[in-house]
C-alpha atoms as a PDB file:
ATOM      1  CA  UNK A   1       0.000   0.000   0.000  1.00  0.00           C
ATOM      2  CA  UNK A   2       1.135   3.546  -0.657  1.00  0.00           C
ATOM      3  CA  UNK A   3       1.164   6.472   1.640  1.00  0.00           C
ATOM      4  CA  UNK A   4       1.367   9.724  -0.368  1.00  0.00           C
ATOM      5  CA  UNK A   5       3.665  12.333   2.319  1.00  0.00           C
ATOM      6  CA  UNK A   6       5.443  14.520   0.783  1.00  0.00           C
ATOM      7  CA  UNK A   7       4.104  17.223  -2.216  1.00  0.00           C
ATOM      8  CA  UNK A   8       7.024  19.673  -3.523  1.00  0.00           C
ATOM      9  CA  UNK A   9       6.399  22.630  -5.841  1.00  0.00           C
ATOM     10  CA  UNK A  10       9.078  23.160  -8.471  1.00  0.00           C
ATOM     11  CA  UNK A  11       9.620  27.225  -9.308  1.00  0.00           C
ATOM     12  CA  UNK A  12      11.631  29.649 -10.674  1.00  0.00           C
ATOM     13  CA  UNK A  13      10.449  32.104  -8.299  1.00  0.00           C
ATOM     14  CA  UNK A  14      10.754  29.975  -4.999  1.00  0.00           C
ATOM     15  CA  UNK A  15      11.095  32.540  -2.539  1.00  0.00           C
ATOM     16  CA  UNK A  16       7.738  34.649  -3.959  1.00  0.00           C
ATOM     17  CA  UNK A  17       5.918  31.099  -3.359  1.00  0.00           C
ATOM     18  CA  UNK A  18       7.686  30.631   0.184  1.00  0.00           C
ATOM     19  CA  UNK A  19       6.114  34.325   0.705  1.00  0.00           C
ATOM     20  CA  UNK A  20       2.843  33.126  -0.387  1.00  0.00           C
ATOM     21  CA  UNK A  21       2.178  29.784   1.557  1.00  0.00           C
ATOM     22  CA  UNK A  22       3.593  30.993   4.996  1.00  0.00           C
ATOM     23  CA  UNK A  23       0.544  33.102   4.155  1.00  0.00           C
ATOM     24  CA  UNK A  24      -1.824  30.606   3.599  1.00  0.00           C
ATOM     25  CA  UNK A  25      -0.732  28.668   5.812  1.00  0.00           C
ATOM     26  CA  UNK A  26      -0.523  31.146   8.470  1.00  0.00           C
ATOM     27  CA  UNK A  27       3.106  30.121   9.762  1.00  0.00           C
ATOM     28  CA  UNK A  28       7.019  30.348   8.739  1.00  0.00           C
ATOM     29  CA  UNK A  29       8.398  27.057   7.322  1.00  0.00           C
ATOM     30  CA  UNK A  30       8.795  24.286   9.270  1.00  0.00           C
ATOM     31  CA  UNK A  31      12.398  23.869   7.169  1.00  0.00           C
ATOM     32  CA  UNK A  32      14.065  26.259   4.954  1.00  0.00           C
ATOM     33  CA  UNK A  33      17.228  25.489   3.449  1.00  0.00           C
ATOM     34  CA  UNK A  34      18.430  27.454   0.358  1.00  0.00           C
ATOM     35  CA  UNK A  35      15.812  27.736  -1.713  1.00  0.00           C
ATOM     36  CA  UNK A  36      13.545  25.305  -0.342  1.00  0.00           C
ATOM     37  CA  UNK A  37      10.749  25.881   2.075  1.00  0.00           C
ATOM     38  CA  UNK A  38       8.055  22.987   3.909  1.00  0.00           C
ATOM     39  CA  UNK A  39       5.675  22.982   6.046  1.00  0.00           C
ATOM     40  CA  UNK A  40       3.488  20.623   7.646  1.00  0.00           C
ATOM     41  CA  UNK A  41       0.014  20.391   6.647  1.00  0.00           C
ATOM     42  CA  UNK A  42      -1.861  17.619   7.956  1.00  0.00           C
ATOM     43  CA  UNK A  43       0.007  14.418   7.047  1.00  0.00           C
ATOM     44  CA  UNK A  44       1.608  15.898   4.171  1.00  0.00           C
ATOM     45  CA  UNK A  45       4.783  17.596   4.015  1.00  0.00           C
ATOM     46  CA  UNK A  46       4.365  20.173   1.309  1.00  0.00           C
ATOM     47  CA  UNK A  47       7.322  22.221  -0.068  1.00  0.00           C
ATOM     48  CA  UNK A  48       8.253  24.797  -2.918  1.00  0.00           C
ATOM     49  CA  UNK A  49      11.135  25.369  -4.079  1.00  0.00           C
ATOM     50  CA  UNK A  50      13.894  26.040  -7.227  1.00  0.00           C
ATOM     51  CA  UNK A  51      13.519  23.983 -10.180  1.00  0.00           C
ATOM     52  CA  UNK A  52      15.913  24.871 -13.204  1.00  0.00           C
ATOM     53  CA  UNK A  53      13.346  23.507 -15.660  1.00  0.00           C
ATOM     54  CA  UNK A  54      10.467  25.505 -14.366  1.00  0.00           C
ATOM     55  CA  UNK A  55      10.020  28.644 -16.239  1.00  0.00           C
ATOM     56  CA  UNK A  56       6.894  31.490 -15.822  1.00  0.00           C
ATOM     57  CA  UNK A  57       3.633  30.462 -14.972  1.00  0.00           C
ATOM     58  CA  UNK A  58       1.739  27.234 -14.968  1.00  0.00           C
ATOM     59  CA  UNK A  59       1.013  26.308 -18.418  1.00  0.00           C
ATOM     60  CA  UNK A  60      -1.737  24.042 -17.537  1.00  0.00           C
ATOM     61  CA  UNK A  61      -2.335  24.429 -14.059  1.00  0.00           C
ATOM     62  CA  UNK A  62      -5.696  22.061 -14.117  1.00  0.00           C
ATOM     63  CA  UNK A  63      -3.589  19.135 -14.805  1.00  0.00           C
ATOM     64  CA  UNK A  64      -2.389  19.016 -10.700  1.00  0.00           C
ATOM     65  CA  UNK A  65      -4.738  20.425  -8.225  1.00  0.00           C
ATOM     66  CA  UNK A  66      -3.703  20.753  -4.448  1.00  0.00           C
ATOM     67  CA  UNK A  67      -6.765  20.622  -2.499  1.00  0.00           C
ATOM     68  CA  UNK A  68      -6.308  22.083   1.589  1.00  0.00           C
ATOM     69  CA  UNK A  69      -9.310  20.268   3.754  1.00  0.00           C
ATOM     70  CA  UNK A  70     -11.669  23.065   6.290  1.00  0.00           C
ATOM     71  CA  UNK A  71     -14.621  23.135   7.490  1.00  0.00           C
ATOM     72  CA  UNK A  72     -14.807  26.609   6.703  1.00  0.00           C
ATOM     73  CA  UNK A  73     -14.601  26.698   3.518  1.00  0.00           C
ATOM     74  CA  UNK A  74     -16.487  30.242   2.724  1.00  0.00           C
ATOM     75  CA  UNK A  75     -14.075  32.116   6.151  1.00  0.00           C
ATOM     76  CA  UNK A  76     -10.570  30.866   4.500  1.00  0.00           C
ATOM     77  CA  UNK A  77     -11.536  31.737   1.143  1.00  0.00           C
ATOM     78  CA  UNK A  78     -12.035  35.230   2.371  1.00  0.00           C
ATOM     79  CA  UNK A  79      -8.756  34.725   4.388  1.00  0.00           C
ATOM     80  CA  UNK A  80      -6.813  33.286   1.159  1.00  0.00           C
ATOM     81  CA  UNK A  81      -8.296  36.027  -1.216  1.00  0.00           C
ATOM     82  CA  UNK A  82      -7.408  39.013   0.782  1.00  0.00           C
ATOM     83  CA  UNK A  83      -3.432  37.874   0.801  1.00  0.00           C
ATOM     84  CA  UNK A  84      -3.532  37.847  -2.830  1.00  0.00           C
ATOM     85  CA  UNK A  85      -4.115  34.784  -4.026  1.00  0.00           C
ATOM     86  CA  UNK A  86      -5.944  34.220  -7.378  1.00  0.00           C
ATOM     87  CA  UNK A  87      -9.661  33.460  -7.353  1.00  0.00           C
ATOM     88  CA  UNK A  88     -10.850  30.927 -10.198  1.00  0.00           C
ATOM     89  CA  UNK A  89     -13.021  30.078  -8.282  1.00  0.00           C
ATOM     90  CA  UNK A  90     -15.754  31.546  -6.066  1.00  0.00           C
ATOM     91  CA  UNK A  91     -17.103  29.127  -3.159  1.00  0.00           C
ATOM     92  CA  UNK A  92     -19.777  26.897  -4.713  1.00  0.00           C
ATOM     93  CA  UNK A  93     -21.705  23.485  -3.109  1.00  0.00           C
ATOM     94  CA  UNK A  94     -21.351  19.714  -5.194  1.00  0.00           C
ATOM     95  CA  UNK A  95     -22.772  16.991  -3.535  1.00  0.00           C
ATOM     96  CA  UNK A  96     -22.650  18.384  -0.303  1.00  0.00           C
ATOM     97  CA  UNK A  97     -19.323  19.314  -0.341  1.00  0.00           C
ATOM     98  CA  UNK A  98     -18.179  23.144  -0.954  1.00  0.00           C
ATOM     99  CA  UNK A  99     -15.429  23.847  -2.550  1.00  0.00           C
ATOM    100  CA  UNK A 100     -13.479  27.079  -3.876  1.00  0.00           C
ATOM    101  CA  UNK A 101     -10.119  27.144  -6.372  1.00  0.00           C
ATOM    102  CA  UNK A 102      -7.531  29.961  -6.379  1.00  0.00           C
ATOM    103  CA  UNK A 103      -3.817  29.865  -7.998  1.00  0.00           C
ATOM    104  CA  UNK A 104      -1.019  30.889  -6.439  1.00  0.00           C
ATOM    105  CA  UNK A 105       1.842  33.204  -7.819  1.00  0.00           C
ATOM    106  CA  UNK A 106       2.978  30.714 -10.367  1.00  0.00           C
ATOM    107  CA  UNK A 107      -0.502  30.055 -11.444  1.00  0.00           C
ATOM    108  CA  UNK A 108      -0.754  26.562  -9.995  1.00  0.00           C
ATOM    109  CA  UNK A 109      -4.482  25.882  -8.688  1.00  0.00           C
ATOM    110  CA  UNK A 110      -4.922  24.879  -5.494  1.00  0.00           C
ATOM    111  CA  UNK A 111      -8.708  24.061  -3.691  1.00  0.00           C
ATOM    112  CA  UNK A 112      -9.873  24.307  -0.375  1.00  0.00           C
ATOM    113  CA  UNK A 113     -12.567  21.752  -0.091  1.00  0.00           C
ATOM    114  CA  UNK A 114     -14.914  20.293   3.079  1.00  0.00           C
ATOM    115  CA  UNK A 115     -14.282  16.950   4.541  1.00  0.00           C
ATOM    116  CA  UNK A 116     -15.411  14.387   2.109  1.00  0.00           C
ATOM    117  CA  UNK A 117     -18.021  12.286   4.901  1.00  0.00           C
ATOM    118  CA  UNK A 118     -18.832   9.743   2.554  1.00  0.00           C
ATOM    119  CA  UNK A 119     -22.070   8.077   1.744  1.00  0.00           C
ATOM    120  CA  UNK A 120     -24.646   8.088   4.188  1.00  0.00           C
END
């Protein structure tokens, strides 16, 4: 069985992302070494950092979504918009479940979503 734990973020603008997730994530790194920087997030250990072969934005940033679990889904959208990240977007309801999508600096989308509970 596999356990996904780690996520990194490749950029050519690592520190600007650094800037942006200790936002969002509403602490410093948990480890910062050149131009890496990680932080805990629930069982995953999610980093950005410089990737020689990354150049400007996302070209297709649908292809990998990051999705951030809250129950308050509508509060940390307000939160998440107001330090500048991108809103595709708005807060909207599927199956019970509500769900908004920004994109951070490099234009990779990220969604913060309600626990999934399951069927019923």
């Amino acid at each position: 069985m596999l356990n996904l734990n780690s996520i990194m973020v490749g950029s050519s603008q690592p520190q600007v992302l650094a800037d942006f997730y200790e936002k969002v994530f509403g602490k410093p790194a948990d480890m910062a070494e050149g131009d890496w920087h990680g932080w805990s997030v629930g069982s995953v250990f999610f980093s950005v950092g410089a990737h020689s072969e990354v150049k400007d934005k996302a070209k297709e940033p649908q292809r990998l979504i990051f999705n951030f679990e809250t129950k308050e889904v509508k509060e940390e959208f307000e939160r998440i918009k107001n330090i500048g990240a991108t809103v595709i977007k708005e807060p909207y309801e599927l199956e019970k479940m509500w769900i908004a999508t920004f994109a951070d600096p490099d234009g990779n989308y990220f969604q913060l979503m309600t626990p999934w509970e399951g069927e019923k």
